[in-house]
N, C-alpha and C. Protein backbone atom coordinates (compact mmCIF):
# COMPACT_ATOMS: atom_id res chain seq x y z
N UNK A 1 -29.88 -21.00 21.92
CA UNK A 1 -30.16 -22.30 22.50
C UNK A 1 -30.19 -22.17 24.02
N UNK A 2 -30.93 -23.16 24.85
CA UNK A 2 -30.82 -23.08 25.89
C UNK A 2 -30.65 -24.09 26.72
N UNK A 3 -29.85 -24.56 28.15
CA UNK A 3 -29.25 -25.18 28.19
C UNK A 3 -30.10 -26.50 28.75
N UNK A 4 -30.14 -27.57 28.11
CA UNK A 4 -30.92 -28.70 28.04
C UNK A 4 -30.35 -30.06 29.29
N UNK A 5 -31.23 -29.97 30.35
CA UNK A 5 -30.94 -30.71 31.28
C UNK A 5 -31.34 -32.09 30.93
N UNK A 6 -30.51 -33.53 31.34
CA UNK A 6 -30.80 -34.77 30.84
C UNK A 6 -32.25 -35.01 30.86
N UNK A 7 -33.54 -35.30 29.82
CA UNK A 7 -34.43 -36.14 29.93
C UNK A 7 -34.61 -37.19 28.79
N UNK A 8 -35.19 -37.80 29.37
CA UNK A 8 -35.90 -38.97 28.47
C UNK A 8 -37.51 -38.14 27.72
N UNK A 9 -37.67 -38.62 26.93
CA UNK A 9 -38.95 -38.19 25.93
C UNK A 9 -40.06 -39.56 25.71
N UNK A 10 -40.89 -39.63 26.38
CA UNK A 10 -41.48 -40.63 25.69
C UNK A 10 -43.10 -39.83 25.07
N UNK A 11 -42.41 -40.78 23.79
CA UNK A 11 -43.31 -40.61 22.47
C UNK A 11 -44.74 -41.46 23.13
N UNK A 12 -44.72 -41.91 23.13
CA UNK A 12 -46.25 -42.64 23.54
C UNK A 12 -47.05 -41.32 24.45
N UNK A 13 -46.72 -40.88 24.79
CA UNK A 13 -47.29 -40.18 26.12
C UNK A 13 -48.05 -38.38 25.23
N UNK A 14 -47.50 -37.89 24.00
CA UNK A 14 -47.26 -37.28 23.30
C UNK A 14 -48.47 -37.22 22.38
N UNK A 15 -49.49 -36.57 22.32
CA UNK A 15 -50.27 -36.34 21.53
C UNK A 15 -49.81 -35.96 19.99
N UNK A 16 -50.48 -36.99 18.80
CA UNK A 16 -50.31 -36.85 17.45
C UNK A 16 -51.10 -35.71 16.70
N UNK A 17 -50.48 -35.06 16.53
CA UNK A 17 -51.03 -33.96 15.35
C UNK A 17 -51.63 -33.93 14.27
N UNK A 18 -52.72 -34.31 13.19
CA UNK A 18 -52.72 -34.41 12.45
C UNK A 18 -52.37 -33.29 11.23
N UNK A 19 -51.78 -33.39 9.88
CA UNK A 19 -51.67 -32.19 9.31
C UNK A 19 -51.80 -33.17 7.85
N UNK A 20 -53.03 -32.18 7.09
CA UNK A 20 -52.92 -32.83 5.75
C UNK A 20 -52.11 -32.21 4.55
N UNK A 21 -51.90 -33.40 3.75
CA UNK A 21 -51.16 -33.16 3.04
C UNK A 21 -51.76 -32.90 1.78
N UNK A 22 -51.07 -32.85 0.73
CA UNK A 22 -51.48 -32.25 -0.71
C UNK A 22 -52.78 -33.40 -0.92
N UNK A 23 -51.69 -35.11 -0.62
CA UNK A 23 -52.46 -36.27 -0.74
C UNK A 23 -52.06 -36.77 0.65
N UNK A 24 -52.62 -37.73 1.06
CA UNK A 24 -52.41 -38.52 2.22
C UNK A 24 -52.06 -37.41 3.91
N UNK A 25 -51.53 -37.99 4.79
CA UNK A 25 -51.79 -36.95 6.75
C UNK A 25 -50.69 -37.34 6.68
N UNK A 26 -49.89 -36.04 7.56
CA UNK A 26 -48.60 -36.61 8.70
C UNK A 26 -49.33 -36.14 9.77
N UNK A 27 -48.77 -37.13 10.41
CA UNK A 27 -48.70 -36.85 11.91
C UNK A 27 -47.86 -36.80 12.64
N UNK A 28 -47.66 -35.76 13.91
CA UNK A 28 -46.39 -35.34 14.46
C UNK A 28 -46.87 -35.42 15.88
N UNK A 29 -45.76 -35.29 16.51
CA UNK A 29 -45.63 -35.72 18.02
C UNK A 29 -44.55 -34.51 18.22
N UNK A 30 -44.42 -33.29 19.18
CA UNK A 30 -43.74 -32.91 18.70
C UNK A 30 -43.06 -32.31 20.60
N UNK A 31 -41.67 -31.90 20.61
CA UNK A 31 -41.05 -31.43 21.72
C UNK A 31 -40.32 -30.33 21.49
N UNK A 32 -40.40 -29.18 22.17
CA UNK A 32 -40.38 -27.68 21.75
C UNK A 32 -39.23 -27.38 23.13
N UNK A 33 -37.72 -27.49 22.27
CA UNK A 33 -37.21 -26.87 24.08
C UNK A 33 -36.10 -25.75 23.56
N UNK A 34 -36.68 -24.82 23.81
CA UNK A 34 -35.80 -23.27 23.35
C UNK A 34 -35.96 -23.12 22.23
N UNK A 35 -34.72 -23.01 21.51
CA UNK A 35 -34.98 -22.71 20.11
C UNK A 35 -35.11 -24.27 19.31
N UNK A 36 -35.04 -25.33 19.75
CA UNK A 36 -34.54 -26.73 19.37
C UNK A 36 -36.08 -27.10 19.37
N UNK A 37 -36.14 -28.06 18.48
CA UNK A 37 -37.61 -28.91 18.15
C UNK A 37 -37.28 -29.87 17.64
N UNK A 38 -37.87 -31.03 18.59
CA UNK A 38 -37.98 -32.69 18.05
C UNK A 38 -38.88 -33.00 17.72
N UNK A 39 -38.99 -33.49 16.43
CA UNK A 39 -40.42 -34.45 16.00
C UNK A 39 -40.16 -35.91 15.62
N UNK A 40 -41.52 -36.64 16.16
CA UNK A 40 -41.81 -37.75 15.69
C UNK A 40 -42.73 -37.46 14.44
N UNK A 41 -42.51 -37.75 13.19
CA UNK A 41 -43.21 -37.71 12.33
C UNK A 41 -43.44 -38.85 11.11
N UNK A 42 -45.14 -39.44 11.08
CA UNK A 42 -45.01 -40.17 10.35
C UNK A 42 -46.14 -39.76 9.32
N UNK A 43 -46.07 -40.39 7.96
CA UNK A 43 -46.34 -40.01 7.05
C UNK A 43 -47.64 -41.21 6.42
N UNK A 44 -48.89 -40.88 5.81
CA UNK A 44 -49.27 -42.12 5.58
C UNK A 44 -48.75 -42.49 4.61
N UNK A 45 -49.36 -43.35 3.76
CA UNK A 45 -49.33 -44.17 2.82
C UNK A 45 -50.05 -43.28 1.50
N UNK A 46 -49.22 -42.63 0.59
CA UNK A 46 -49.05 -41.79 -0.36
C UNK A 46 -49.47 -40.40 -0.40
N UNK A 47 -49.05 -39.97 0.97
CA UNK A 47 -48.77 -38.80 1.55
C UNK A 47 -48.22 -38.25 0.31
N UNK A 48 -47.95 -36.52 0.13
CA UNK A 48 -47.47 -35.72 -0.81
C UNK A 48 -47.61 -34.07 0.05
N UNK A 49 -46.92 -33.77 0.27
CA UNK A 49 -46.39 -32.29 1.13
C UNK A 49 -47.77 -31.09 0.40
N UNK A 50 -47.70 -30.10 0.94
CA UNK A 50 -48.97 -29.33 0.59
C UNK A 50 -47.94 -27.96 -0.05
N UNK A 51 -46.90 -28.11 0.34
CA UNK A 51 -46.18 -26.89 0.51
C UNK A 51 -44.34 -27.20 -0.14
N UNK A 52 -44.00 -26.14 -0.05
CA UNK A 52 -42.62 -26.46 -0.37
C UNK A 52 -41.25 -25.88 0.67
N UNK A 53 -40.79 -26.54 1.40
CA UNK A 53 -40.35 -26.21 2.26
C UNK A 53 -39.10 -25.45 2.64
N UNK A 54 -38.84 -24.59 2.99
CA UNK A 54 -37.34 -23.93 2.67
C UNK A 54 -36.75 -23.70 4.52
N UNK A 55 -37.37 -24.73 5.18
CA UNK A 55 -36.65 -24.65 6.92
C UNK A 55 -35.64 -25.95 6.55
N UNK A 56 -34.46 -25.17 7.84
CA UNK A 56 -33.39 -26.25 7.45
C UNK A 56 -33.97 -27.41 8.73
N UNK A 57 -33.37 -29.11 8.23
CA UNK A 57 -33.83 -30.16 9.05
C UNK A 57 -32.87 -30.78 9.16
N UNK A 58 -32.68 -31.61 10.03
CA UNK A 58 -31.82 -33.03 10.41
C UNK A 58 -33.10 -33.79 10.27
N UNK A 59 -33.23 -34.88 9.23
CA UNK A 59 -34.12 -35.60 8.89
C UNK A 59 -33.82 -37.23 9.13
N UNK A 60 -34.44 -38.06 9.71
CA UNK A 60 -33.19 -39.23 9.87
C UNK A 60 -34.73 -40.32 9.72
N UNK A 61 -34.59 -41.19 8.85
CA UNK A 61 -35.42 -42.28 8.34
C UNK A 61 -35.36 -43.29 9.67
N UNK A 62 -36.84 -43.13 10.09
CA UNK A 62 -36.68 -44.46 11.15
C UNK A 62 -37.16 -46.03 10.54
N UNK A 63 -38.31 -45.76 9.87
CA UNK A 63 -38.40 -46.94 9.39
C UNK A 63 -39.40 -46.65 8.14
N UNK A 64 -39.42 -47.47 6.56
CA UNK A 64 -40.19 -46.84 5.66
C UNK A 64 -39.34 -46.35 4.52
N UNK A 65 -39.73 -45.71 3.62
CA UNK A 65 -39.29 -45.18 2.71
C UNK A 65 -39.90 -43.72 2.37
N UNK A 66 -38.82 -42.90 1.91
CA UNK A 66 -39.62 -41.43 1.39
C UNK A 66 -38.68 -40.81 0.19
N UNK A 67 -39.30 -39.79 -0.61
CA UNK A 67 -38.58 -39.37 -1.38
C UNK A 67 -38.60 -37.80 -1.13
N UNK A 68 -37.54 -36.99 -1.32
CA UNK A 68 -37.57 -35.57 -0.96
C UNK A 68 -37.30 -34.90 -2.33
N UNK A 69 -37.92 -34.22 -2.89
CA UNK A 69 -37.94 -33.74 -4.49
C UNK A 69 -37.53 -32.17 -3.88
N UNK A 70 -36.68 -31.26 -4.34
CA UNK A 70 -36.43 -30.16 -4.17
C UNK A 70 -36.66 -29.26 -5.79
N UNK A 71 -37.23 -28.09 -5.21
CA UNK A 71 -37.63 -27.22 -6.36
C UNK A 71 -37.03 -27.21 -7.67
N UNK A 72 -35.75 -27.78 -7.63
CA UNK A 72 -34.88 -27.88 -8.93
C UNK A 72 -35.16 -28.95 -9.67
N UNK A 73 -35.80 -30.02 -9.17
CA UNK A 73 -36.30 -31.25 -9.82
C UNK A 73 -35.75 -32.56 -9.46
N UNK A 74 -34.38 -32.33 -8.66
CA UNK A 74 -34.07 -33.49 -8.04
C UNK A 74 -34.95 -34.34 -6.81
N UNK A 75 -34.74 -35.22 -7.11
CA UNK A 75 -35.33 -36.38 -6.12
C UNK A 75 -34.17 -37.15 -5.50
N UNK A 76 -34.46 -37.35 -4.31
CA UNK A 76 -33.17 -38.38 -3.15
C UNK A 76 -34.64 -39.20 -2.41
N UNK A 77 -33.88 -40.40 -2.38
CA UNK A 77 -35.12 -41.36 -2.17
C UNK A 77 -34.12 -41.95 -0.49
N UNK A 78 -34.66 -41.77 0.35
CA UNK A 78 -33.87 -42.15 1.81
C UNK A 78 -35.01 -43.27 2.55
N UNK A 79 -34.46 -44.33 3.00
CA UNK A 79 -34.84 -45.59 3.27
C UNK A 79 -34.45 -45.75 5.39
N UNK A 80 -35.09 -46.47 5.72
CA UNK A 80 -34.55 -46.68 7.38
C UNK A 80 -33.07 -46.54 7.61
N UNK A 81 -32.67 -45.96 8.47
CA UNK A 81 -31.18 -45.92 8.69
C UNK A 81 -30.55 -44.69 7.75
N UNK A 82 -31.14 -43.90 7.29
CA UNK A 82 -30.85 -42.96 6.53
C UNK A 82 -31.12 -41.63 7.00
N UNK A 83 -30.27 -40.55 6.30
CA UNK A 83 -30.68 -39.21 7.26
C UNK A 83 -30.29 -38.08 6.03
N UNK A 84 -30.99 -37.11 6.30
CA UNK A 84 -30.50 -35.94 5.50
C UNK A 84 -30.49 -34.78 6.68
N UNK A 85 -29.49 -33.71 5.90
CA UNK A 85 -29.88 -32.16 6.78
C UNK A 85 -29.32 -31.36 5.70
N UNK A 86 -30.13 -30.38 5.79
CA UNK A 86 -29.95 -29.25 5.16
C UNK A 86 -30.23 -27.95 5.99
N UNK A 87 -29.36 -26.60 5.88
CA UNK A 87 -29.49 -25.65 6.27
C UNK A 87 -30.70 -24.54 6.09
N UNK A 88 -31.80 -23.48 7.10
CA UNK A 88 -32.57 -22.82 6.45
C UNK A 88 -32.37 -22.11 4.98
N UNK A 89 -33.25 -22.46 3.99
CA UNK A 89 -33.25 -21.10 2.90
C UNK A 89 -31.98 -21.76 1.57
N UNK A 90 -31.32 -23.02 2.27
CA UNK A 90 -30.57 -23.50 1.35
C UNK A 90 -31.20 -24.77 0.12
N UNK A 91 -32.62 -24.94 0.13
CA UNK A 91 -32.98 -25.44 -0.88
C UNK A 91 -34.60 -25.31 -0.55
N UNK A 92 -35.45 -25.32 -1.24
CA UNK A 92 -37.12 -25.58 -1.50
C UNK A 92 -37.59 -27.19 -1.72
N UNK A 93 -37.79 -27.55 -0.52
CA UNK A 93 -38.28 -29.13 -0.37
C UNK A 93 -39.49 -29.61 -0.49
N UNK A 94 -39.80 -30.46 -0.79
CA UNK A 94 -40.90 -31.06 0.00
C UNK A 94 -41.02 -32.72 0.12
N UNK A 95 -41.57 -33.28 0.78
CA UNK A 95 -41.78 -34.70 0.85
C UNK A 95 -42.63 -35.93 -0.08
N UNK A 96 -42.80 -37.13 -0.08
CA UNK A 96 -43.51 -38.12 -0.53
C UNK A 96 -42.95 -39.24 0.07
N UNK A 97 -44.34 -40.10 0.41
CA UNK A 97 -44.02 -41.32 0.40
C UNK A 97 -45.53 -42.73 0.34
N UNK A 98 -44.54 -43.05 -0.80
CA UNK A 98 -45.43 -43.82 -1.44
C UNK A 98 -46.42 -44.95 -0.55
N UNK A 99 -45.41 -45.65 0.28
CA UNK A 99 -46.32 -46.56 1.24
C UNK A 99 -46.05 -46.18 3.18
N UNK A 100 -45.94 -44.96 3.24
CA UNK A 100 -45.73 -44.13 4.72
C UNK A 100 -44.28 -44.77 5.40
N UNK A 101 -44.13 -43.80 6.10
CA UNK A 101 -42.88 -43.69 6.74
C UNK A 101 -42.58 -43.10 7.74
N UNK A 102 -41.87 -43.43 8.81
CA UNK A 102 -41.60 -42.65 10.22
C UNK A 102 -40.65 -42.71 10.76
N UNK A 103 -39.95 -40.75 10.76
CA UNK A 103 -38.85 -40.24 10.70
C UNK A 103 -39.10 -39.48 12.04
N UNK A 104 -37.64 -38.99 12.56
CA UNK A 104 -36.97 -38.24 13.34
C UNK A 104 -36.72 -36.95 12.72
N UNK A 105 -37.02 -36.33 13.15
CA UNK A 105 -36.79 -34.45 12.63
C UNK A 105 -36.36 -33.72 13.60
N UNK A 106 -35.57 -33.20 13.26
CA UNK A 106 -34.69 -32.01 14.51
C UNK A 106 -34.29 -30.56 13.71
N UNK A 107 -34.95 -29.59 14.26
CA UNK A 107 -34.90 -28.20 13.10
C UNK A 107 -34.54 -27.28 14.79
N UNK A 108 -34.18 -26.05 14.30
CA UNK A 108 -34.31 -25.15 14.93
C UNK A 108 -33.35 -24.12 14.86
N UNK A 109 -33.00 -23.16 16.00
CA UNK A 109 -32.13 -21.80 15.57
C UNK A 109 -30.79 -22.11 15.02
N UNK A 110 -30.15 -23.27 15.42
CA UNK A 110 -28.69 -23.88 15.15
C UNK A 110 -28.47 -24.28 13.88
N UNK A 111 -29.59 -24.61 12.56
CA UNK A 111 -29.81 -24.04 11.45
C UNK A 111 -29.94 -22.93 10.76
N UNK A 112 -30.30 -21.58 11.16
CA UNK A 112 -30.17 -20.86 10.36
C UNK A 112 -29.26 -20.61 9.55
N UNK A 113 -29.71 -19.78 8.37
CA UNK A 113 -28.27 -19.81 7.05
C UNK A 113 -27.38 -18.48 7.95
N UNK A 114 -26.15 -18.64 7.74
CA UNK A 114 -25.61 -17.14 8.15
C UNK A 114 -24.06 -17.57 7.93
């Protein structure tokens, strides 16, 4: 990590990414400082992941609904005000959300499994 002097981030200013999904786009906004990465990420409206994800996240529901299905078959359904994290390599994820949603994501080296 490296050592992060006070700023403010504004998202408006931040070019959106598009990335498609299995079904439906996210789009990300994203801030890259050392090993640390912030995203704005929102999801459309019956979005479905392309992939299955095994990076660890601090995931935190800003507003919306989503469901996170992991390779084992469980589903956790997280709503505004809600957050998950999981460590790299500690489960196979991926996303959905039925009518879009837009979350806070924070991943980087301070996750790895070890």
């Amino acid at each position: 990590m490296s050592n992060i002097p006070f700023q403010t981030i504004d998202w408006t200013s931040l070019e959106k990414l598009e990335y498609k999904g299995e079904t439906g786009i996210a789009f990300w906004q994203t801030i890259q400082l050392g090993g640390l990465r912030i995203r704005l990420v929102e999801y459309s409206k019956g979005y479905l992941a392309d992939h299955w994800c095994e990076k660890g996240h601090i995931v935190h529901c800003l507003e919306g609904e989503f469901i996170t299905e992991l390779s084992t078959g469980e589903k956790t359904s997280l709503s505004g005000g809600e957050t998950y994290v999981v460590s790299d390599e500690l489960s196979s994820h991926r996303s959905f959300s039925e009518n879009g949603v837009k979350l806070l994501i924070v991943d980087g080296d301070f996750l790895k499994k070890g």
